[in-house]
PDB file of N, CA and C in Angstrom:
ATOM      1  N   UNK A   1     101.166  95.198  97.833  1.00  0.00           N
ATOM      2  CA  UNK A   1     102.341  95.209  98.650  1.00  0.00           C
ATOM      3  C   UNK A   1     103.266  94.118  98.116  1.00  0.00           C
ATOM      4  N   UNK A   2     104.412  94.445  98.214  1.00  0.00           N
ATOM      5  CA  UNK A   2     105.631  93.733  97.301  1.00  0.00           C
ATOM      6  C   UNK A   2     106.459  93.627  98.579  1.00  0.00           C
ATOM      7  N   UNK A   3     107.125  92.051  98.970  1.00  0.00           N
ATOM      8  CA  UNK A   3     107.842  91.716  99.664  1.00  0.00           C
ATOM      9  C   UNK A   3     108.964  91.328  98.975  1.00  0.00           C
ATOM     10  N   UNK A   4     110.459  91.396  99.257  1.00  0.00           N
ATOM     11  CA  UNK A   4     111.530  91.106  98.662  1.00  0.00           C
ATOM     12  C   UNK A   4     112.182  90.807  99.654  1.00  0.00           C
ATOM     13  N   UNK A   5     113.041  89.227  99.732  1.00  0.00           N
ATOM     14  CA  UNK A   5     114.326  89.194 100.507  1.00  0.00           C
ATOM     15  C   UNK A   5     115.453  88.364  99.587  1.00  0.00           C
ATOM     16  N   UNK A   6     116.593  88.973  99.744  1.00  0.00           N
ATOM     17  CA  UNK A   6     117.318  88.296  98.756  1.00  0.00           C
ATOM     18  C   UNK A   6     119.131  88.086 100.299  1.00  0.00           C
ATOM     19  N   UNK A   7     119.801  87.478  99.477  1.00  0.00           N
ATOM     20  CA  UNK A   7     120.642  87.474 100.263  1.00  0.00           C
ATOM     21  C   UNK A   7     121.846  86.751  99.794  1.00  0.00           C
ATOM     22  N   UNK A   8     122.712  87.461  99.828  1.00  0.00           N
ATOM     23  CA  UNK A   8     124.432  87.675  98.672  1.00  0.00           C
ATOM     24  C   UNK A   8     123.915  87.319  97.551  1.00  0.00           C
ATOM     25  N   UNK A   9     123.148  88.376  96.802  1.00  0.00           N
ATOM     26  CA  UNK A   9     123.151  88.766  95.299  1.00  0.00           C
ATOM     27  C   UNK A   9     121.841  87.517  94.881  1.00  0.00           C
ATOM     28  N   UNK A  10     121.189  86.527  95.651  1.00  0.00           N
ATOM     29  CA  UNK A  10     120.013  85.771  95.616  1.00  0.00           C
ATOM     30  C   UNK A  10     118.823  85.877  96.253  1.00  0.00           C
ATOM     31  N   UNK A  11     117.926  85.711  95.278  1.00  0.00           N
ATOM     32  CA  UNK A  11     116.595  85.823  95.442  1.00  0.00           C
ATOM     33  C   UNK A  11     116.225  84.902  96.391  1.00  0.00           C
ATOM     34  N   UNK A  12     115.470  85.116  97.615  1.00  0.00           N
ATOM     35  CA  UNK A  12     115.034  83.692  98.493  1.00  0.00           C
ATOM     36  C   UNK A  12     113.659  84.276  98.510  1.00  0.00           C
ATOM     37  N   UNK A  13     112.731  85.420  98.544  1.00  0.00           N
ATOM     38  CA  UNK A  13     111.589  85.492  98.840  1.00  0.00           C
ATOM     39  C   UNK A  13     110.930  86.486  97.343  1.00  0.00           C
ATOM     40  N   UNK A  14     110.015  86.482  96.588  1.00  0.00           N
ATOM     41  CA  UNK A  14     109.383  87.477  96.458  1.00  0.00           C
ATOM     42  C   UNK A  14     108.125  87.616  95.934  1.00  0.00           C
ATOM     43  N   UNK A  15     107.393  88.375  97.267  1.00  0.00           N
ATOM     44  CA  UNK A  15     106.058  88.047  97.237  1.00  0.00           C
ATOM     45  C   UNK A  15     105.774  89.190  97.170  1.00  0.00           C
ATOM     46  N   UNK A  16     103.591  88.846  96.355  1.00  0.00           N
ATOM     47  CA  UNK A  16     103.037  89.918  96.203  1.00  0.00           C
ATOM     48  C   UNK A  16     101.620  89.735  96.910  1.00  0.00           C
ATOM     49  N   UNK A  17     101.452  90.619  97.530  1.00  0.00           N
ATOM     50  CA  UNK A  17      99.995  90.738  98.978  1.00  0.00           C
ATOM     51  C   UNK A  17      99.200  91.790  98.434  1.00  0.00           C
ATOM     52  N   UNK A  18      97.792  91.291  97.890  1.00  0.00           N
ATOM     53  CA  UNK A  18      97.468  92.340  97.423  1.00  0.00           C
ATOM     54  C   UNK A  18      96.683  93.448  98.886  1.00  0.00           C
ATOM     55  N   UNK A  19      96.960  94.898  98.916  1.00  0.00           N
ATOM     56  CA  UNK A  19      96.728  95.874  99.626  1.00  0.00           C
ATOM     57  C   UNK A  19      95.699  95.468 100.589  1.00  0.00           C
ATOM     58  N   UNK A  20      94.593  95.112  99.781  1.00  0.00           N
ATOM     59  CA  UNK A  20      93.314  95.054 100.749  1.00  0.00           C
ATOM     60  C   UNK A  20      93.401  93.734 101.238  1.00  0.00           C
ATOM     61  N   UNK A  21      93.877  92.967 101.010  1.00  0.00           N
ATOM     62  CA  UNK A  21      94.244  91.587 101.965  1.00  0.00           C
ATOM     63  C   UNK A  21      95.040  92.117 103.489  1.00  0.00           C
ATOM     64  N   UNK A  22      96.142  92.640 103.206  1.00  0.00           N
ATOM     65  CA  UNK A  22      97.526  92.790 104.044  1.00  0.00           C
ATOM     66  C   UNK A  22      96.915  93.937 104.748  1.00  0.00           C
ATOM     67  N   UNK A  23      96.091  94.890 104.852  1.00  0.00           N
ATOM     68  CA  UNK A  23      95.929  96.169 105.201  1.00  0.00           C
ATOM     69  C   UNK A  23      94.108  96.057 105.129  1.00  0.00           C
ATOM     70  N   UNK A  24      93.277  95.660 106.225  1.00  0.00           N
ATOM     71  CA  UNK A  24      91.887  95.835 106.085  1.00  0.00           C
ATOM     72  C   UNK A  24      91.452  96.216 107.923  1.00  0.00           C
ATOM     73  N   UNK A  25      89.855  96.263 107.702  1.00  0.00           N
ATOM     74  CA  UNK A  25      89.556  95.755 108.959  1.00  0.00           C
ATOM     75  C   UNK A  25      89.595  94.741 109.852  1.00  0.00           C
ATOM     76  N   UNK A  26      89.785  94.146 109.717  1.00  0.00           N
ATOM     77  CA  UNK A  26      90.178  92.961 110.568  1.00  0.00           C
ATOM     78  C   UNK A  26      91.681  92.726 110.814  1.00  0.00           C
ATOM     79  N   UNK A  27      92.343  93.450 110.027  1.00  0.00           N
ATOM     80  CA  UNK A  27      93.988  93.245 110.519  1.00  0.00           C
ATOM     81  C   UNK A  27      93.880  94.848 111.974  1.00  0.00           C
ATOM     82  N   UNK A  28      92.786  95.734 111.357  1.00  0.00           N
ATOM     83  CA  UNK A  28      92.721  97.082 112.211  1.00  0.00           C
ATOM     84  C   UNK A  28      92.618  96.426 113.638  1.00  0.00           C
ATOM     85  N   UNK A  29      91.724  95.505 113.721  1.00  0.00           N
ATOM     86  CA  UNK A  29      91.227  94.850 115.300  1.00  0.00           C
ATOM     87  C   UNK A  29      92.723  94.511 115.772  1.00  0.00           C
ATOM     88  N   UNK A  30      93.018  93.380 114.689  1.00  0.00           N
ATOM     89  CA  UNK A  30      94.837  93.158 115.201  1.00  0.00           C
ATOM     90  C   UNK A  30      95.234  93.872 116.031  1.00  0.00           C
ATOM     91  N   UNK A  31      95.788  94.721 114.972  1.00  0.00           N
ATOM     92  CA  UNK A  31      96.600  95.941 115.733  1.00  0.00           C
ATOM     93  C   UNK A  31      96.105  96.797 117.014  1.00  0.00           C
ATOM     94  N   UNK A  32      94.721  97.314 116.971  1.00  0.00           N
ATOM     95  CA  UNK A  32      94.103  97.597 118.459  1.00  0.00           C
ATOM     96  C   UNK A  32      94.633  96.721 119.398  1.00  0.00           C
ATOM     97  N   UNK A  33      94.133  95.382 119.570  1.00  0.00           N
ATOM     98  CA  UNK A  33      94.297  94.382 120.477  1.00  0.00           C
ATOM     99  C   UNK A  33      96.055  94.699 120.884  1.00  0.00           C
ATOM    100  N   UNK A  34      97.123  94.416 119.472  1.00  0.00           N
ATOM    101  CA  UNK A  34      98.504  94.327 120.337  1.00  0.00           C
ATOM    102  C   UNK A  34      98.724  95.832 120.585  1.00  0.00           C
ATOM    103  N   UNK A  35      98.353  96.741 119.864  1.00  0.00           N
ATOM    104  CA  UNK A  35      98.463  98.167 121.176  1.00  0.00           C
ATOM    105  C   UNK A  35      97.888  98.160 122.217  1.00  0.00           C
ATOM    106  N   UNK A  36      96.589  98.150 122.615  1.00  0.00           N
ATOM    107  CA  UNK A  36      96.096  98.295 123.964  1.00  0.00           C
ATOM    108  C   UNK A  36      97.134  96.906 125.299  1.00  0.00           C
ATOM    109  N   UNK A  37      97.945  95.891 124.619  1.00  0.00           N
ATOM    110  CA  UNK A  37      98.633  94.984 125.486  1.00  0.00           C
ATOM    111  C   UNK A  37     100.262  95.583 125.425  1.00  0.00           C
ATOM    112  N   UNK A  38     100.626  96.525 124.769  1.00  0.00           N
ATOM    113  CA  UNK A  38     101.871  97.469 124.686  1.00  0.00           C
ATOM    114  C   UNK A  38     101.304  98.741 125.707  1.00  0.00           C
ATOM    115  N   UNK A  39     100.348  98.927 125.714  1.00  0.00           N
ATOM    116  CA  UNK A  39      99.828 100.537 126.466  1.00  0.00           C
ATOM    117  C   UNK A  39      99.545 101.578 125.496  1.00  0.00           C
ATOM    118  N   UNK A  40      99.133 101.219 124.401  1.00  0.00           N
ATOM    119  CA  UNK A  40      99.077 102.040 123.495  1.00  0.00           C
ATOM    120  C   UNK A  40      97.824 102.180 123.449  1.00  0.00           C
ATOM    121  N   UNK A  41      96.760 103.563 123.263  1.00  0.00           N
ATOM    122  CA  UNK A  41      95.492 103.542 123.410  1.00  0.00           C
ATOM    123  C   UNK A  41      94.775 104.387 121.916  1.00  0.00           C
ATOM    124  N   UNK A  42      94.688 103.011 121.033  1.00  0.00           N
ATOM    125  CA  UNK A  42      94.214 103.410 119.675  1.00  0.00           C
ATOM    126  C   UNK A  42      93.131 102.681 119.306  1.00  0.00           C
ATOM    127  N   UNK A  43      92.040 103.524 118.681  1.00  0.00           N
ATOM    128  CA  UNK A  43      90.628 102.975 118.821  1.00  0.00           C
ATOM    129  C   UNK A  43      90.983 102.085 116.925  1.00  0.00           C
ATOM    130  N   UNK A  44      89.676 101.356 117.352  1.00  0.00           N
ATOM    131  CA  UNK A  44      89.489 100.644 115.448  1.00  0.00           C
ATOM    132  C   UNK A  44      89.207 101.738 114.892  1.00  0.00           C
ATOM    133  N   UNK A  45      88.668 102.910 115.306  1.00  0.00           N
ATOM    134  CA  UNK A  45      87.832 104.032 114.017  1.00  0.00           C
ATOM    135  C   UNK A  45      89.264 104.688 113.633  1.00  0.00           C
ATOM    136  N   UNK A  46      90.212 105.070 114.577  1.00  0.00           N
ATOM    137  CA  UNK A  46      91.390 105.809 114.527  1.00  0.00           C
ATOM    138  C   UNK A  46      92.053 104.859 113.542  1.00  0.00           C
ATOM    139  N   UNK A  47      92.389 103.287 113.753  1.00  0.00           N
ATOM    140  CA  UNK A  47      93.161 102.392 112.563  1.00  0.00           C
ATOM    141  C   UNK A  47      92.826 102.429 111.305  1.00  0.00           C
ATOM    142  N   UNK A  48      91.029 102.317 111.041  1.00  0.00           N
ATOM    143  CA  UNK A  48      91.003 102.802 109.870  1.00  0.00           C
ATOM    144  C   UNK A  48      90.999 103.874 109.097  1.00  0.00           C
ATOM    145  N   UNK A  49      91.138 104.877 109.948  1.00  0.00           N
ATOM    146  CA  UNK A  49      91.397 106.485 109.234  1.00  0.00           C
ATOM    147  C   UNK A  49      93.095 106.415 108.566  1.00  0.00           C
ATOM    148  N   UNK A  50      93.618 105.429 109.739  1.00  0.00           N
ATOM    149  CA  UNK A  50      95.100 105.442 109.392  1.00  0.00           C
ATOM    150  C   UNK A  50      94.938 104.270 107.391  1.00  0.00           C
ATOM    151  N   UNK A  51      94.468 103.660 107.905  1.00  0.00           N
ATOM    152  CA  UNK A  51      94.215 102.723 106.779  1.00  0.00           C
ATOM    153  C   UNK A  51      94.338 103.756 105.309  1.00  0.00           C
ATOM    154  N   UNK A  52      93.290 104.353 105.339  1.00  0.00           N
ATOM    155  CA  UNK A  52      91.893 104.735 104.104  1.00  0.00           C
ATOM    156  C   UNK A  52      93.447 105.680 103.721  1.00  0.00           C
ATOM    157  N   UNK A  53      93.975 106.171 104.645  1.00  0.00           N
ATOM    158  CA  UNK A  53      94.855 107.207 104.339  1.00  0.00           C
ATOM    159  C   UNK A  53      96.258 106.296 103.519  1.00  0.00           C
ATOM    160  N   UNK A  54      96.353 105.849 103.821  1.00  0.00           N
ATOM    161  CA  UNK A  54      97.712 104.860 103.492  1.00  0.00           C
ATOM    162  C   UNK A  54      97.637 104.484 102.092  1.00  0.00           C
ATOM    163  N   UNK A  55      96.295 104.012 101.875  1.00  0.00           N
ATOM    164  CA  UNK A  55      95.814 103.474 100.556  1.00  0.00           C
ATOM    165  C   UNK A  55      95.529 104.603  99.853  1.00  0.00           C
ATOM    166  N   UNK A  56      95.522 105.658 100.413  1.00  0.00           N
ATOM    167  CA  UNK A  56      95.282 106.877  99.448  1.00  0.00           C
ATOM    168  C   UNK A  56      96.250 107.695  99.129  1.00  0.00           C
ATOM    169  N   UNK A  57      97.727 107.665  99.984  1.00  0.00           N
ATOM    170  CA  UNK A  57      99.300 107.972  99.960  1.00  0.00           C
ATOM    171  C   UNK A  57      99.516 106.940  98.718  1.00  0.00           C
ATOM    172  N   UNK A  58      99.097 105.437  99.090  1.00  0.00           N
ATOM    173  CA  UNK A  58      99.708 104.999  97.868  1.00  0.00           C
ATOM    174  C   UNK A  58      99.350 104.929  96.082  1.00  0.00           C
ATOM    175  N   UNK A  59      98.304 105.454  95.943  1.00  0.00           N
ATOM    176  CA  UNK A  59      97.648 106.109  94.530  1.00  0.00           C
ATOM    177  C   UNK A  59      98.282 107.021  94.492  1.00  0.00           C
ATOM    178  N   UNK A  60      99.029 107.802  94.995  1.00  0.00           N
ATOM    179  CA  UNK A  60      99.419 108.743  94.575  1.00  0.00           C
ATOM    180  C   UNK A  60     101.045 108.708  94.456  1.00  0.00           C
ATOM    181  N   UNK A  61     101.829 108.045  95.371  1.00  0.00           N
ATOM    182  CA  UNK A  61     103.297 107.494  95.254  1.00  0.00           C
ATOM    183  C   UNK A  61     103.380 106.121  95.130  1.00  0.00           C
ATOM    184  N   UNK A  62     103.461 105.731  93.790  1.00  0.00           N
ATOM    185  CA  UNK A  62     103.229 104.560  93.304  1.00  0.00           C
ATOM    186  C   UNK A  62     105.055 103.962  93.898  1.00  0.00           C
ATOM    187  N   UNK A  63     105.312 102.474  94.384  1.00  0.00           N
ATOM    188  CA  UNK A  63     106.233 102.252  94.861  1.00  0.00           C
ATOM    189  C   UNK A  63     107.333 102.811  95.956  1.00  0.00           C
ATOM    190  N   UNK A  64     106.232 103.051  96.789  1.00  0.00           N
ATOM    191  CA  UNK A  64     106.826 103.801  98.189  1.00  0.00           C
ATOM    192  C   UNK A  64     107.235 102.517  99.331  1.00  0.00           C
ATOM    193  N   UNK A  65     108.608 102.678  99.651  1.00  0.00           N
ATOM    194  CA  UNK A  65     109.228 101.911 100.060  1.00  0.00           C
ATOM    195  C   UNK A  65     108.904 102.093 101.441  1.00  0.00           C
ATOM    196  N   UNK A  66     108.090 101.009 101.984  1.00  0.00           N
ATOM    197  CA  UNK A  66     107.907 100.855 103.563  1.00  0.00           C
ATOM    198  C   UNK A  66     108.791 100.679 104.337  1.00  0.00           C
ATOM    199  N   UNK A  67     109.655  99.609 103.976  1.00  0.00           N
ATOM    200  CA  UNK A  67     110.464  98.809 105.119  1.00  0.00           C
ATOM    201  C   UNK A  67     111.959  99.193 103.779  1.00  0.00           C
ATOM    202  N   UNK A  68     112.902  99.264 104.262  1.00  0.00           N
ATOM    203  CA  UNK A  68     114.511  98.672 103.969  1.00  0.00           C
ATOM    204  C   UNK A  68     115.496  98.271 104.771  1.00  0.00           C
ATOM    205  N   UNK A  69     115.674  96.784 104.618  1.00  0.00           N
ATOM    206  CA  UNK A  69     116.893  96.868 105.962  1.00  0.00           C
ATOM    207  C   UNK A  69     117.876  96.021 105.480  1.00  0.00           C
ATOM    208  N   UNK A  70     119.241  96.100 105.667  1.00  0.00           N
ATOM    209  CA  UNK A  70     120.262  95.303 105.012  1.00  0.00           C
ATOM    210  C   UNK A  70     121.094  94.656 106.487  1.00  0.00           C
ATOM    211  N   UNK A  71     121.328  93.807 106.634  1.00  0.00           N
ATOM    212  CA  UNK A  71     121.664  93.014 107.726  1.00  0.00           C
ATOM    213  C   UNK A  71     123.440  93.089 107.463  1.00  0.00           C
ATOM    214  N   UNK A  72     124.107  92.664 108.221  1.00  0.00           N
ATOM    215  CA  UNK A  72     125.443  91.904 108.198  1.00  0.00           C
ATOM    216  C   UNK A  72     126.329  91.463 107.738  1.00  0.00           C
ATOM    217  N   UNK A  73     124.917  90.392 107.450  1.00  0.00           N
ATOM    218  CA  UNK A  73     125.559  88.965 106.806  1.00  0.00           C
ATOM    219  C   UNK A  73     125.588  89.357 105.059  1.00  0.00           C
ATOM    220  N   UNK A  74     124.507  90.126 104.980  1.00  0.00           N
ATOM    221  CA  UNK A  74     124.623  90.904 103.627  1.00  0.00           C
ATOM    222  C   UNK A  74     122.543  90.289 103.155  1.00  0.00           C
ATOM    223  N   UNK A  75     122.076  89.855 104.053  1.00  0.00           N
ATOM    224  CA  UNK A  75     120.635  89.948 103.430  1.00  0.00           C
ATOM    225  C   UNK A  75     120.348  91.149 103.744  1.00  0.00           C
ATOM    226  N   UNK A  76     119.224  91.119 102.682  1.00  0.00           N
ATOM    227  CA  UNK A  76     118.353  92.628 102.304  1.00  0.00           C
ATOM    228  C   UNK A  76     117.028  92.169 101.899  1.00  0.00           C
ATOM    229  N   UNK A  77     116.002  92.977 103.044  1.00  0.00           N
ATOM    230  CA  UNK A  77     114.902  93.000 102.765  1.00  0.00           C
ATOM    231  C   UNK A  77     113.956  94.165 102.640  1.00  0.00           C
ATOM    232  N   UNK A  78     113.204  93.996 101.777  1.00  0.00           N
ATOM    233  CA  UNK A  78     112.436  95.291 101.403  1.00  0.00           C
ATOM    234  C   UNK A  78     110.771  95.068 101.526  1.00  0.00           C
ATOM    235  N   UNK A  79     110.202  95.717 101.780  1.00  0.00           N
ATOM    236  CA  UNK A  79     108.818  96.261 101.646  1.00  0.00           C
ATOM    237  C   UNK A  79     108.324  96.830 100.614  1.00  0.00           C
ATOM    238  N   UNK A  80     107.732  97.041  99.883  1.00  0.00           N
ATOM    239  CA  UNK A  80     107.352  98.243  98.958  1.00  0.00           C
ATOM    240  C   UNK A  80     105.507  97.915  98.959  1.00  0.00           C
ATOM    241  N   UNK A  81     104.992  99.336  99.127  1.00  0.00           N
ATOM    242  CA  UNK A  81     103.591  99.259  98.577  1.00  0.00           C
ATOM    243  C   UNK A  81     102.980  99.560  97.579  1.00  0.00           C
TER     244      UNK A  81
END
């Protein structure tokens, strides 16, 4: 996973997370925990199906852009996995 923020034509962030760090089981618990306190009712077995799948979208679309958002002021930040 590739983080980018830049802002009027400068680089201020760019980081690299490798997949299985940023995206595992233990981030799955995470996410259970802040859904079930939103009302959202998603089990750990369901997060990692979402997981296994994600990592397997991304072998196959190499540089698939997660996040893009361009602000205002003129920063721009990107996601890519």
């Amino acid at each position: 996973m590739r983080i980018y923020i830049t802002e009027a034509s400068r680089k201020i962030l760019n980081l690299r997370i490798p997949l299985g760090l940023a995206i595992n089981r233990m981030t799955a618990g995470f996410i259970a925990r802040r859904c079930r306190k939103e009302g959202i009712h998603i089990s750990k077995g369901q997060l990692r199906v979402l997981i296994k799948e994600v990592k397997k979208y991304k072998k196959h679309h190499k540089n698939w852009k997660l996040v893009e958002i361009d602000s205002a002021d003129g920063a721009h930040v990107e996601i890519v996995l």
